[in-house]
Structures are given as C-alpha cells and as structure tokens.
PDB file of N, CA and C in Angstrom:
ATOM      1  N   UNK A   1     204.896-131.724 219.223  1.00  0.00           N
ATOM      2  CA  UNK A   1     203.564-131.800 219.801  1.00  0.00           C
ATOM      3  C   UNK A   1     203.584-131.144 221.173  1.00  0.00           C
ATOM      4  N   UNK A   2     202.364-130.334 222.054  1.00  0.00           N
ATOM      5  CA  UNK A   2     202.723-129.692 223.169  1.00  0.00           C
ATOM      6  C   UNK A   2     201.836-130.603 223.691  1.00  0.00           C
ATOM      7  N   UNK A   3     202.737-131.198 225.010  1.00  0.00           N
ATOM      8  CA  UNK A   3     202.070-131.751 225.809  1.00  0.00           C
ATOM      9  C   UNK A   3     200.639-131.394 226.352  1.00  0.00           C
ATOM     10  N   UNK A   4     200.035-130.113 225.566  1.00  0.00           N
ATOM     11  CA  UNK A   4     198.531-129.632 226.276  1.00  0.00           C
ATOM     12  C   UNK A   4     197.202-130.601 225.328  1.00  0.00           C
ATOM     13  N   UNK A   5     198.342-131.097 223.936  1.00  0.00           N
ATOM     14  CA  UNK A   5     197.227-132.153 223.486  1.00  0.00           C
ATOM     15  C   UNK A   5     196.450-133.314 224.540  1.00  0.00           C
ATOM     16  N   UNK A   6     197.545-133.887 225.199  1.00  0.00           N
ATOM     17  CA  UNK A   6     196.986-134.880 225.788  1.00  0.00           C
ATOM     18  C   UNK A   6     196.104-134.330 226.941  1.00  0.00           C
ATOM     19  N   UNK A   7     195.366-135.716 227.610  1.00  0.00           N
ATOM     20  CA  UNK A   7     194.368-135.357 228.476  1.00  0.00           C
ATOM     21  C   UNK A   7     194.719-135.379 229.914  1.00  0.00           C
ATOM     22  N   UNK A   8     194.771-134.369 230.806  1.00  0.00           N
ATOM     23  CA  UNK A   8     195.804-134.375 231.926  1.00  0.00           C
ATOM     24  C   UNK A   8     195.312-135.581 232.750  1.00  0.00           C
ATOM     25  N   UNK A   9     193.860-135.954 232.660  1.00  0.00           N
ATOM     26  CA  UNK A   9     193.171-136.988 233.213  1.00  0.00           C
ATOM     27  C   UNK A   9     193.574-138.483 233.146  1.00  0.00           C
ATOM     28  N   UNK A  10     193.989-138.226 232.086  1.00  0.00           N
ATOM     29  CA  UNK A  10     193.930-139.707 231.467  1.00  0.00           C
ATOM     30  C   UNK A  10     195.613-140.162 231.290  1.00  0.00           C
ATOM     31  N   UNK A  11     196.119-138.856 231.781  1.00  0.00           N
ATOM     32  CA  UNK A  11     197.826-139.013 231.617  1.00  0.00           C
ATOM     33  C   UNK A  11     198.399-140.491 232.880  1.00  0.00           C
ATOM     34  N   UNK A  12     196.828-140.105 233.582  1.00  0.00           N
ATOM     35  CA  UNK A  12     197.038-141.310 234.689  1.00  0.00           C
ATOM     36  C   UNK A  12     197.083-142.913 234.083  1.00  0.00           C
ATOM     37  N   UNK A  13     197.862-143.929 233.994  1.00  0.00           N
ATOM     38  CA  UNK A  13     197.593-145.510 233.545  1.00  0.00           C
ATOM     39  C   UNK A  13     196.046-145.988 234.188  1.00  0.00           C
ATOM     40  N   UNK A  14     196.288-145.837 235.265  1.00  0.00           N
ATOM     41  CA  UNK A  14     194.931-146.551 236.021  1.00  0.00           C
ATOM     42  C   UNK A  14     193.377-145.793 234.994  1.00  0.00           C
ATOM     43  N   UNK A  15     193.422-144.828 235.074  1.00  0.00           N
ATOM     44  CA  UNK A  15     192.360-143.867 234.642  1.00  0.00           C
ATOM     45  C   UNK A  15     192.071-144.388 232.711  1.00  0.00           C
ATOM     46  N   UNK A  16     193.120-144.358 232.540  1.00  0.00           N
ATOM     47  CA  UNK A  16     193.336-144.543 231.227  1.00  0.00           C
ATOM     48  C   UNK A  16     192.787-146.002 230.611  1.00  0.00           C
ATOM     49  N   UNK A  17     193.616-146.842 231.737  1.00  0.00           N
ATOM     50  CA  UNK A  17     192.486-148.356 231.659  1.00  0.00           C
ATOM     51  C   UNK A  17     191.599-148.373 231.440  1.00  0.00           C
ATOM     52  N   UNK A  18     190.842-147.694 232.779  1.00  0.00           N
ATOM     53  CA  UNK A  18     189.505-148.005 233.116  1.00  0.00           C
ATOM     54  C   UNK A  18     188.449-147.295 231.746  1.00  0.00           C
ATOM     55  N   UNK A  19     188.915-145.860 231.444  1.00  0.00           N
ATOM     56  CA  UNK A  19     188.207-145.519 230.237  1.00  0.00           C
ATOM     57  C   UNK A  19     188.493-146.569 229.016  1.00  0.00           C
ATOM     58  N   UNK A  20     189.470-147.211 228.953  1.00  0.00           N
ATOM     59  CA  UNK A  20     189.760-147.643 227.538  1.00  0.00           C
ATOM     60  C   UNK A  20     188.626-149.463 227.534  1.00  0.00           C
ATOM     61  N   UNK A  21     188.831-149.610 228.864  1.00  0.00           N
ATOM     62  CA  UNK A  21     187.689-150.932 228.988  1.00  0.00           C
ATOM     63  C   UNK A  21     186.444-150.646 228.830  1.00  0.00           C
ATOM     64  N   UNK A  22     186.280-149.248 229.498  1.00  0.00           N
ATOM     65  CA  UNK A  22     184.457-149.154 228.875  1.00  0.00           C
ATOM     66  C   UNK A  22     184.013-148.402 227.956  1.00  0.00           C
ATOM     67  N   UNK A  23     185.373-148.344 227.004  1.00  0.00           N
ATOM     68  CA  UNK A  23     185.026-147.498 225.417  1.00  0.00           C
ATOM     69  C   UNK A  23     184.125-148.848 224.700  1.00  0.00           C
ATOM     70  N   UNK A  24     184.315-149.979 225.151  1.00  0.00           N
ATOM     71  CA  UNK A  24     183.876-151.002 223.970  1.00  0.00           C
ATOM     72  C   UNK A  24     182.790-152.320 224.776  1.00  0.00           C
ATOM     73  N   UNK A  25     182.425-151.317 225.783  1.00  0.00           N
ATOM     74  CA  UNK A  25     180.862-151.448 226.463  1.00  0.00           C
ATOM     75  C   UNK A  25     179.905-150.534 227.124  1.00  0.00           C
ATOM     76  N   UNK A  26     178.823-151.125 227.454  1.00  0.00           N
ATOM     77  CA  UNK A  26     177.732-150.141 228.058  1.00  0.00           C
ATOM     78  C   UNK A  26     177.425-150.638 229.292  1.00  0.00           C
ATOM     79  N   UNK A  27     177.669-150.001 230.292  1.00  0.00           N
ATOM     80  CA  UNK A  27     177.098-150.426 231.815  1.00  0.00           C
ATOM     81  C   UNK A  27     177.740-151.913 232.410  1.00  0.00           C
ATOM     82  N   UNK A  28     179.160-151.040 232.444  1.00  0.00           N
ATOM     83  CA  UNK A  28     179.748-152.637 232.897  1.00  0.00           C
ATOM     84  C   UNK A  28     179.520-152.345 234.256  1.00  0.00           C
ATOM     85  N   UNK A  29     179.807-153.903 234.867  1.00  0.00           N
ATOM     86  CA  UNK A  29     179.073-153.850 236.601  1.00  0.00           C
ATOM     87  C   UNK A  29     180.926-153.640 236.888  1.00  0.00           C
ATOM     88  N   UNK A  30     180.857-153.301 238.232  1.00  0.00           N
ATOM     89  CA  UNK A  30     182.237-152.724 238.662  1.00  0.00           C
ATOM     90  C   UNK A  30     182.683-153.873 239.048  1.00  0.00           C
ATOM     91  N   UNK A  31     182.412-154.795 239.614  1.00  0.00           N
ATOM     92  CA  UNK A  31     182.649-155.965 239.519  1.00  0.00           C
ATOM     93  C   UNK A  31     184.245-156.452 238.909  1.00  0.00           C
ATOM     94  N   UNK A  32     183.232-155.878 237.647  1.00  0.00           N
ATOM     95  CA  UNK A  32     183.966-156.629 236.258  1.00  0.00           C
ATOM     96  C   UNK A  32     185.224-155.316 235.826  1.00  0.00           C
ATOM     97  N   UNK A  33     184.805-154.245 235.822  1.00  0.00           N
ATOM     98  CA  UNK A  33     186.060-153.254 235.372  1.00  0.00           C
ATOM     99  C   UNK A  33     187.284-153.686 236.827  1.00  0.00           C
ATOM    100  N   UNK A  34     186.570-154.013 238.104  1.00  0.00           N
ATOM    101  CA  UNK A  34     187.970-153.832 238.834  1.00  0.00           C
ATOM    102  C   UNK A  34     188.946-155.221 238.326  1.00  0.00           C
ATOM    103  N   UNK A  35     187.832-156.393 238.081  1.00  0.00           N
ATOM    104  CA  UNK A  35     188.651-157.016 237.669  1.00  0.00           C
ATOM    105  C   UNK A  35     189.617-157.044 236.785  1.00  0.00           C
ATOM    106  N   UNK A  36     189.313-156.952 235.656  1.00  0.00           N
ATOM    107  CA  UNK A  36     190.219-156.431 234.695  1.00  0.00           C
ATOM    108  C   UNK A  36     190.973-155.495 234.355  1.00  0.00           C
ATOM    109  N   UNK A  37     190.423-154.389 235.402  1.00  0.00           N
ATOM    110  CA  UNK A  37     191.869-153.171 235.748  1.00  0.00           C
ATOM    111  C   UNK A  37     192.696-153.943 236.634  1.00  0.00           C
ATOM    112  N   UNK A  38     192.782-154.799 237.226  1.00  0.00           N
ATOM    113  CA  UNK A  38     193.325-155.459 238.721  1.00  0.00           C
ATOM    114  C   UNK A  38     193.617-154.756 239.503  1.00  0.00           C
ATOM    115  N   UNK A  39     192.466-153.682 240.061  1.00  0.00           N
ATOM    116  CA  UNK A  39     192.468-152.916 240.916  1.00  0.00           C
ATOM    117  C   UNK A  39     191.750-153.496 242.211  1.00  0.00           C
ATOM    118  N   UNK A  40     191.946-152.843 243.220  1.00  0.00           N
ATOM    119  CA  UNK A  40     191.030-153.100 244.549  1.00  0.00           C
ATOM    120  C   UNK A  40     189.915-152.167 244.173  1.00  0.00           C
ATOM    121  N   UNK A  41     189.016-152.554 245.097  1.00  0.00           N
ATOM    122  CA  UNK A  41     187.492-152.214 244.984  1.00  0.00           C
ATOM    123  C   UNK A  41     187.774-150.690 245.586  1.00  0.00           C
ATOM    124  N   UNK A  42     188.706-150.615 246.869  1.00  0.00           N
ATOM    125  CA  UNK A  42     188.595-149.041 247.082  1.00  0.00           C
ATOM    126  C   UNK A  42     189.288-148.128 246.233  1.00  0.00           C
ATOM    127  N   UNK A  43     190.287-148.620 244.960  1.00  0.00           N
ATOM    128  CA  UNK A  43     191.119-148.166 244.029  1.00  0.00           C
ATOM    129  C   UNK A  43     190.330-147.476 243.095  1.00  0.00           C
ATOM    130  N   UNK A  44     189.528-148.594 242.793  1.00  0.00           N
ATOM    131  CA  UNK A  44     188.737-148.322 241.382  1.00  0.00           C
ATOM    132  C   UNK A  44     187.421-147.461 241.917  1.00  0.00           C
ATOM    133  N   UNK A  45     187.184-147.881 242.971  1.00  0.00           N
ATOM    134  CA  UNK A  45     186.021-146.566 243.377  1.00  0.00           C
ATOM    135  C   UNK A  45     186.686-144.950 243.248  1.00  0.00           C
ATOM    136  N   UNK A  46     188.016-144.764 244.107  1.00  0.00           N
ATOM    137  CA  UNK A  46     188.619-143.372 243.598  1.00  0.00           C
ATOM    138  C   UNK A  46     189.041-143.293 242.289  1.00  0.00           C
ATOM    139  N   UNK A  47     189.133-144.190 241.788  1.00  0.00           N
ATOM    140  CA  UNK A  47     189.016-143.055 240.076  1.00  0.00           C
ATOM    141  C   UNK A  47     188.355-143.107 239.491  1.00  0.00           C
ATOM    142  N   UNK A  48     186.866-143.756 239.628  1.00  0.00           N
ATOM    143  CA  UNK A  48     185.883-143.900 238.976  1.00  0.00           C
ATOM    144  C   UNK A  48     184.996-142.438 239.512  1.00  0.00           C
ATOM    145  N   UNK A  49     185.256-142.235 240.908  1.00  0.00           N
ATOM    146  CA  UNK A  49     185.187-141.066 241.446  1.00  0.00           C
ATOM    147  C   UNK A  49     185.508-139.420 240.669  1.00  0.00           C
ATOM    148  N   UNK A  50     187.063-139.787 240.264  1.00  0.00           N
ATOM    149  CA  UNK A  50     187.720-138.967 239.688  1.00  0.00           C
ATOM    150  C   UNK A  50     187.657-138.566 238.120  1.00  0.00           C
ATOM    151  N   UNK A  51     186.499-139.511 237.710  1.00  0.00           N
ATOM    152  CA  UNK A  51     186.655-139.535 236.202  1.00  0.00           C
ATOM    153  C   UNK A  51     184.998-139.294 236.156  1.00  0.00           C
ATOM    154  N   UNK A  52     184.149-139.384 237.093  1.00  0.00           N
ATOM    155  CA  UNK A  52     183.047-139.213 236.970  1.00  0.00           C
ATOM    156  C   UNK A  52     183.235-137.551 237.547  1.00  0.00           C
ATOM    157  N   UNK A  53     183.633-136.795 238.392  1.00  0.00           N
ATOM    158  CA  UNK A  53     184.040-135.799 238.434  1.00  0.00           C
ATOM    159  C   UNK A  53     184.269-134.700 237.737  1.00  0.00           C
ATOM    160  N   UNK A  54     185.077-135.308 236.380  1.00  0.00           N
ATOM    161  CA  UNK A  54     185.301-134.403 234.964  1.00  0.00           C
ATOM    162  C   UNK A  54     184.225-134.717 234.152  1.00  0.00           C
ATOM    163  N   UNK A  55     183.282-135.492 234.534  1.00  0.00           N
ATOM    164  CA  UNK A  55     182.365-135.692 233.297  1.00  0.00           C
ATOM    165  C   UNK A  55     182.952-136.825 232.531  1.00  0.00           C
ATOM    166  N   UNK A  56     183.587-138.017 232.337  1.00  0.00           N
ATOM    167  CA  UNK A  56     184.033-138.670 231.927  1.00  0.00           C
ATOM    168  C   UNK A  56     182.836-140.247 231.777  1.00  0.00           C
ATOM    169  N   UNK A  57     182.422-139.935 232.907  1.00  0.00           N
ATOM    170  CA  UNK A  57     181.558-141.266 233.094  1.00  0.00           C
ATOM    171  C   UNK A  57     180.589-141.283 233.747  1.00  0.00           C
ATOM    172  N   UNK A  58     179.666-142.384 233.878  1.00  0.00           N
ATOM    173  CA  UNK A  58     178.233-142.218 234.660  1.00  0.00           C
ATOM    174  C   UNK A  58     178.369-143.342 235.613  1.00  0.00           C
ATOM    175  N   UNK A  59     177.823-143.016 236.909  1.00  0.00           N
ATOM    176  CA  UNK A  59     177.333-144.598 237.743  1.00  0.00           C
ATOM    177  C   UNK A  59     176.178-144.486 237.879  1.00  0.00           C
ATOM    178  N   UNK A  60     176.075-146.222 237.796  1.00  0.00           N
ATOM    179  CA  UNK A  60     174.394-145.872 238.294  1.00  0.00           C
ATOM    180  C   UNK A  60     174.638-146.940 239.643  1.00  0.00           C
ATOM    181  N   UNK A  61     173.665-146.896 240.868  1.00  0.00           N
ATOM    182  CA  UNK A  61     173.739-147.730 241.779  1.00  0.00           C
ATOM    183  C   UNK A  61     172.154-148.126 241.537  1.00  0.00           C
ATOM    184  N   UNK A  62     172.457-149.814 242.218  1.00  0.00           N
ATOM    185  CA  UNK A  62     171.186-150.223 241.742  1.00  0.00           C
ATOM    186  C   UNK A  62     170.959-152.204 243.020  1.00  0.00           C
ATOM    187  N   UNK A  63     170.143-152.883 242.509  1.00  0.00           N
ATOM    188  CA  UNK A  63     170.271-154.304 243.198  1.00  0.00           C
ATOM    189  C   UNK A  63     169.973-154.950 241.952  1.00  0.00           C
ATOM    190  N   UNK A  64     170.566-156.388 242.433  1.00  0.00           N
ATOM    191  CA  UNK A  64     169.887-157.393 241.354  1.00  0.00           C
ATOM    192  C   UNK A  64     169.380-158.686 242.844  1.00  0.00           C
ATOM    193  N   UNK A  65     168.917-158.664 242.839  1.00  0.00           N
ATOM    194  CA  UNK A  65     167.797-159.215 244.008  1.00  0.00           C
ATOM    195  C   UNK A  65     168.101-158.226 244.990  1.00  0.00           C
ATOM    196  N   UNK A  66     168.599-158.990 245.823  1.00  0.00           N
ATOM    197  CA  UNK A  66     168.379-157.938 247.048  1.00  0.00           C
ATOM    198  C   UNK A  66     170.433-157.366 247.493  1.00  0.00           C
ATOM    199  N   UNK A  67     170.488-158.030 246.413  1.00  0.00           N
ATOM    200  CA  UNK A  67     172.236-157.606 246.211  1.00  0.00           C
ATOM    201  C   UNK A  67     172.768-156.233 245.616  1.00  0.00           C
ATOM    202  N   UNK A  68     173.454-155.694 246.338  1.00  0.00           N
ATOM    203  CA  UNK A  68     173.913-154.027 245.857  1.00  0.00           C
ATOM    204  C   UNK A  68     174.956-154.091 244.756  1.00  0.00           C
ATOM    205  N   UNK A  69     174.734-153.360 243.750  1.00  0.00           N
ATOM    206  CA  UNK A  69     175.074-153.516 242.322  1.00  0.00           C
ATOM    207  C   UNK A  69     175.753-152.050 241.814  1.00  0.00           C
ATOM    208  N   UNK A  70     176.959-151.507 241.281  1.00  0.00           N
ATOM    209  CA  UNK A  70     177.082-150.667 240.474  1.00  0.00           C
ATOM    210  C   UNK A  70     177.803-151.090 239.176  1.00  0.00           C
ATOM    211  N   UNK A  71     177.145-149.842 238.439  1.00  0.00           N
ATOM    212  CA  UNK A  71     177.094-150.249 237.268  1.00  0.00           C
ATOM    213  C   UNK A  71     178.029-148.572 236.657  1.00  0.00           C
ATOM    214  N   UNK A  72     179.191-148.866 235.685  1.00  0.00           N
ATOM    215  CA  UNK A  72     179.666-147.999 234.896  1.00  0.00           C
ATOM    216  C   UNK A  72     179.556-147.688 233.628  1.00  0.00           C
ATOM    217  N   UNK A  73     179.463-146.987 233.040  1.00  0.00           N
ATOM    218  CA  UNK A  73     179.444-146.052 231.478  1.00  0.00           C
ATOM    219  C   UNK A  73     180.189-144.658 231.254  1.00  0.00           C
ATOM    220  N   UNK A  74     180.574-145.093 229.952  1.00  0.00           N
ATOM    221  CA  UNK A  74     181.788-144.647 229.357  1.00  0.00           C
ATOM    222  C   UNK A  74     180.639-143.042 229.060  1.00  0.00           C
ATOM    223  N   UNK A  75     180.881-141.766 229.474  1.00  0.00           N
ATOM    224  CA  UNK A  75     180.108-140.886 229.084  1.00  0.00           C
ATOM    225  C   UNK A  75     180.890-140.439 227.642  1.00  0.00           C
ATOM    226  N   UNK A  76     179.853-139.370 226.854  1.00  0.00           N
ATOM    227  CA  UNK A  76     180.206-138.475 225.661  1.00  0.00           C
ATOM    228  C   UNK A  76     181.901-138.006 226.127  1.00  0.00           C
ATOM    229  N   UNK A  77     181.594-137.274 227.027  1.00  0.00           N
ATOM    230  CA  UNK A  77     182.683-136.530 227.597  1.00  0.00           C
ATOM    231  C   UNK A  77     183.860-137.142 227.161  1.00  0.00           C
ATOM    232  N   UNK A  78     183.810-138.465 228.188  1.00  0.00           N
ATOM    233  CA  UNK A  78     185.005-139.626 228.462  1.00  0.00           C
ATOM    234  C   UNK A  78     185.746-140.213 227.287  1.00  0.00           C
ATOM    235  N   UNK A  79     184.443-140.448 226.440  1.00  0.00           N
ATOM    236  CA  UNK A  79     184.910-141.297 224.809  1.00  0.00           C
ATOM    237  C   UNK A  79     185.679-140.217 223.978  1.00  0.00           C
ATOM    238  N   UNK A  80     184.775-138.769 224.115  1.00  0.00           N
ATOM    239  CA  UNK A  80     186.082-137.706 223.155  1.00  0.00           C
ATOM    240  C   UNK A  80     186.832-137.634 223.667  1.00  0.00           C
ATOM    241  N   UNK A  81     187.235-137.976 224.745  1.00  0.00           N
ATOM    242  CA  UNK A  81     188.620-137.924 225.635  1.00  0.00           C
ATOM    243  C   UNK A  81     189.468-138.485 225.301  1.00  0.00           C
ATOM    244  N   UNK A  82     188.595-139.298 225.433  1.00  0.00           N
ATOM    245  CA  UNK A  82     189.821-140.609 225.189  1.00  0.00           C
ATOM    246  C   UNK A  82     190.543-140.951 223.403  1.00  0.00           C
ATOM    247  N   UNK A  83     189.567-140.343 222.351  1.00  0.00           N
ATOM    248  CA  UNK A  83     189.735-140.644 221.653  1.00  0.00           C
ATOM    249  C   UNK A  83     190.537-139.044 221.260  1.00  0.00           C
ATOM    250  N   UNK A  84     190.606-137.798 221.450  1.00  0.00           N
ATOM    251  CA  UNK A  84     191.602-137.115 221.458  1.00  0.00           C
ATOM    252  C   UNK A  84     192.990-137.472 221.767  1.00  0.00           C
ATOM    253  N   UNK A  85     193.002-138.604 223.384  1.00  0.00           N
ATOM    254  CA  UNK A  85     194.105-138.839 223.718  1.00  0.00           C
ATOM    255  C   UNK A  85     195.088-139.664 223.014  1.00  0.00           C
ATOM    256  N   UNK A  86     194.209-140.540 222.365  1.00  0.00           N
ATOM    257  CA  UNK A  86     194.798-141.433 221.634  1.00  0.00           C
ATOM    258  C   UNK A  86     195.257-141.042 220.356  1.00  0.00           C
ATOM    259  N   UNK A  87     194.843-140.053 219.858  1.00  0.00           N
ATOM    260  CA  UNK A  87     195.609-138.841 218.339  1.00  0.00           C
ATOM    261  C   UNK A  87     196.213-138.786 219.027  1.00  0.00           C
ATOM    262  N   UNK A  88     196.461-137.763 219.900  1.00  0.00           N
ATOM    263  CA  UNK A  88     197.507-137.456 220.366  1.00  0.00           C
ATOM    264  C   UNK A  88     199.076-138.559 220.115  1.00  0.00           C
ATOM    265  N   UNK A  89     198.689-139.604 221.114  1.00  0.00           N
ATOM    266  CA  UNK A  89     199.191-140.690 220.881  1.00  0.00           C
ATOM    267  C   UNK A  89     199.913-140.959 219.662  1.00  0.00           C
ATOM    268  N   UNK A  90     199.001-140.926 218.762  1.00  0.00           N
ATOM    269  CA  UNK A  90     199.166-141.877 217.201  1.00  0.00           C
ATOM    270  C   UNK A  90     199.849-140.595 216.891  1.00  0.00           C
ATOM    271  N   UNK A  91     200.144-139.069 217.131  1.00  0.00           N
ATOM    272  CA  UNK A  91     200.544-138.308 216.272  1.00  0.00           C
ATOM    273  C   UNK A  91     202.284-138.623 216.380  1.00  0.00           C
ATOM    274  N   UNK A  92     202.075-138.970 217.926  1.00  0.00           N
ATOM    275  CA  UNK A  92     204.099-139.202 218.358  1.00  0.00           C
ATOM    276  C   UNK A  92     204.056-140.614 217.723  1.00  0.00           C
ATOM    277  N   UNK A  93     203.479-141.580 217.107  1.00  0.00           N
ATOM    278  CA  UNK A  93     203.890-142.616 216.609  1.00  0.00           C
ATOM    279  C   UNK A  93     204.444-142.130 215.270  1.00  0.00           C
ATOM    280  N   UNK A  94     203.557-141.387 214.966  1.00  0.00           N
ATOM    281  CA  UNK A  94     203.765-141.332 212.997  1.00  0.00           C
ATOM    282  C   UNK A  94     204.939-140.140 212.904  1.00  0.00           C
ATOM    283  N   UNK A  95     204.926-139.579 214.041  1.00  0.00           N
ATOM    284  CA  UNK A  95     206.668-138.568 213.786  1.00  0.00           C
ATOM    285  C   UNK A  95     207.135-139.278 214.095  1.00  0.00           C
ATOM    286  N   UNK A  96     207.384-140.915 214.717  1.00  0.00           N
ATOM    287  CA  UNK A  96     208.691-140.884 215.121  1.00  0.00           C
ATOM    288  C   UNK A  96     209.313-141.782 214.177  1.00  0.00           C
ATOM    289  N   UNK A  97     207.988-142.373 213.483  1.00  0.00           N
ATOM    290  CA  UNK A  97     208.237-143.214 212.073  1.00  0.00           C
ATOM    291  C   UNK A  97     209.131-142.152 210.872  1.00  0.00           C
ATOM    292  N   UNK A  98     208.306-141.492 210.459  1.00  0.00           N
ATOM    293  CA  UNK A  98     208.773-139.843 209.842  1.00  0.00           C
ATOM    294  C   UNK A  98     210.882-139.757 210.245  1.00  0.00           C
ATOM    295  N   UNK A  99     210.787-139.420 211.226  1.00  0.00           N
ATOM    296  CA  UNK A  99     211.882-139.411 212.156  1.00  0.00           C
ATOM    297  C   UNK A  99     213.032-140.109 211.997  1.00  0.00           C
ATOM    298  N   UNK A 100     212.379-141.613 211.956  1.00  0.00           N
ATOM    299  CA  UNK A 100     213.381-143.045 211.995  1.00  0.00           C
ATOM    300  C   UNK A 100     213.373-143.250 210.293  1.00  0.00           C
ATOM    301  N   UNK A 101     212.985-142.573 209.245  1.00  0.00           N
ATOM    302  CA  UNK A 101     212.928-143.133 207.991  1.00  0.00           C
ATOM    303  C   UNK A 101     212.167-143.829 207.641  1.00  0.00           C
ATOM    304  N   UNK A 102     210.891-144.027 208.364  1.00  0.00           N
ATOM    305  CA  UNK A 102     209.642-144.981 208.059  1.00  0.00           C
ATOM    306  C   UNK A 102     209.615-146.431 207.960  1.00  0.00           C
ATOM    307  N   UNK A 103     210.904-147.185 208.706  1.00  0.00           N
ATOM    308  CA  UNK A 103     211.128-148.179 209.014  1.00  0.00           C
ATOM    309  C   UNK A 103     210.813-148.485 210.724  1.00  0.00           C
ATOM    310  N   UNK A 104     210.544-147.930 210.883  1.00  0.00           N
ATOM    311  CA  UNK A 104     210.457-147.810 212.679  1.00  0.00           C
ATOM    312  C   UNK A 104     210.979-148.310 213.692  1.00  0.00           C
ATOM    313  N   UNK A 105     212.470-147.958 212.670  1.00  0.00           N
ATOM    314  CA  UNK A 105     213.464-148.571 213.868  1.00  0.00           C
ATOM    315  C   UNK A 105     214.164-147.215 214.476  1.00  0.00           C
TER     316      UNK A 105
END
C-alpha cells in the first residue's frame, strides 16, 4: 500500500478523533467534542481550525441565551476523508491477515 492512500490530515490522532466523533453526529457543541477528545479548549480550537481549513468541517458560532455557543459538523469533505482513511486502514488489516495465514496471529 503507498502511504499516499492515507489522509495526511488525519495521519494526526487528535484530528482523527475529533473527525471520527462527529462522523456519528450533527452539530455537536464544542463543549462536548473537547470533552471527549480530552483536549483543552485552546487544543481543540487549533484543529478544529485546521480541519475546517481543508474543508473537513463546518462551525457555526451562535448563543443559547445570552451564552456564547459553538457548534461543530462533520463536512462532505471530512466524512470522505475519513472514510477513505479508514480503507486504507482496513486494507493493512486484511494483508496482514492474508500475510499471517488468516489466523491473525
């Protein structure tokens, strides 16, 4: 496999998180992705930065009373991304099964 399959973006862990948490929602509040990335708030702002950059994702800024609110989504971009990256992925699983005699040891 040539390493040009994978996504140079997403070769990052942090980056890779954060897309893979909002493949299986819509408009999570950041709130909630830093939590569960266990990132700091200025962490997850630079790669949310960095991934909205490539087209990966959308923010929206917004209030819920008079409280300042952002909100993330997984863009088109981001999801074929991610889901290229992850073939990718699955292709070095199934050679290495292939490889090991299909016992996967």
């Amino acid at each position: 496999m040539a390493p040009t399959e994978f996504d140079p973006v997403l070769l990052d862990p942090t980056r890779l998180t954060i897309v893979s948490l909002l493949a299986g929602v819509q408009w999570a509040e950041f709130g909630w992705v830093r939590e569960s990335a266990g990132l700091s708030a200025s962490a997850l702002s630079k790669q949310i930065s960095t991934l909205e950059s490539h087209g990966y994702v959308e923010v929206r800024k917004g209030y819920v009373g008079k409280r300042p609110r952002t909100w993330v989504n997984l863009g088109d971009g981001g999801r074929t991304a991610l889901e290229a990256h992850a073939a990718a992925l699955q292709r070095i699983v199934e050679a290495s099964r292939r490889t090991a005699g299909g016992d996967g040891a």
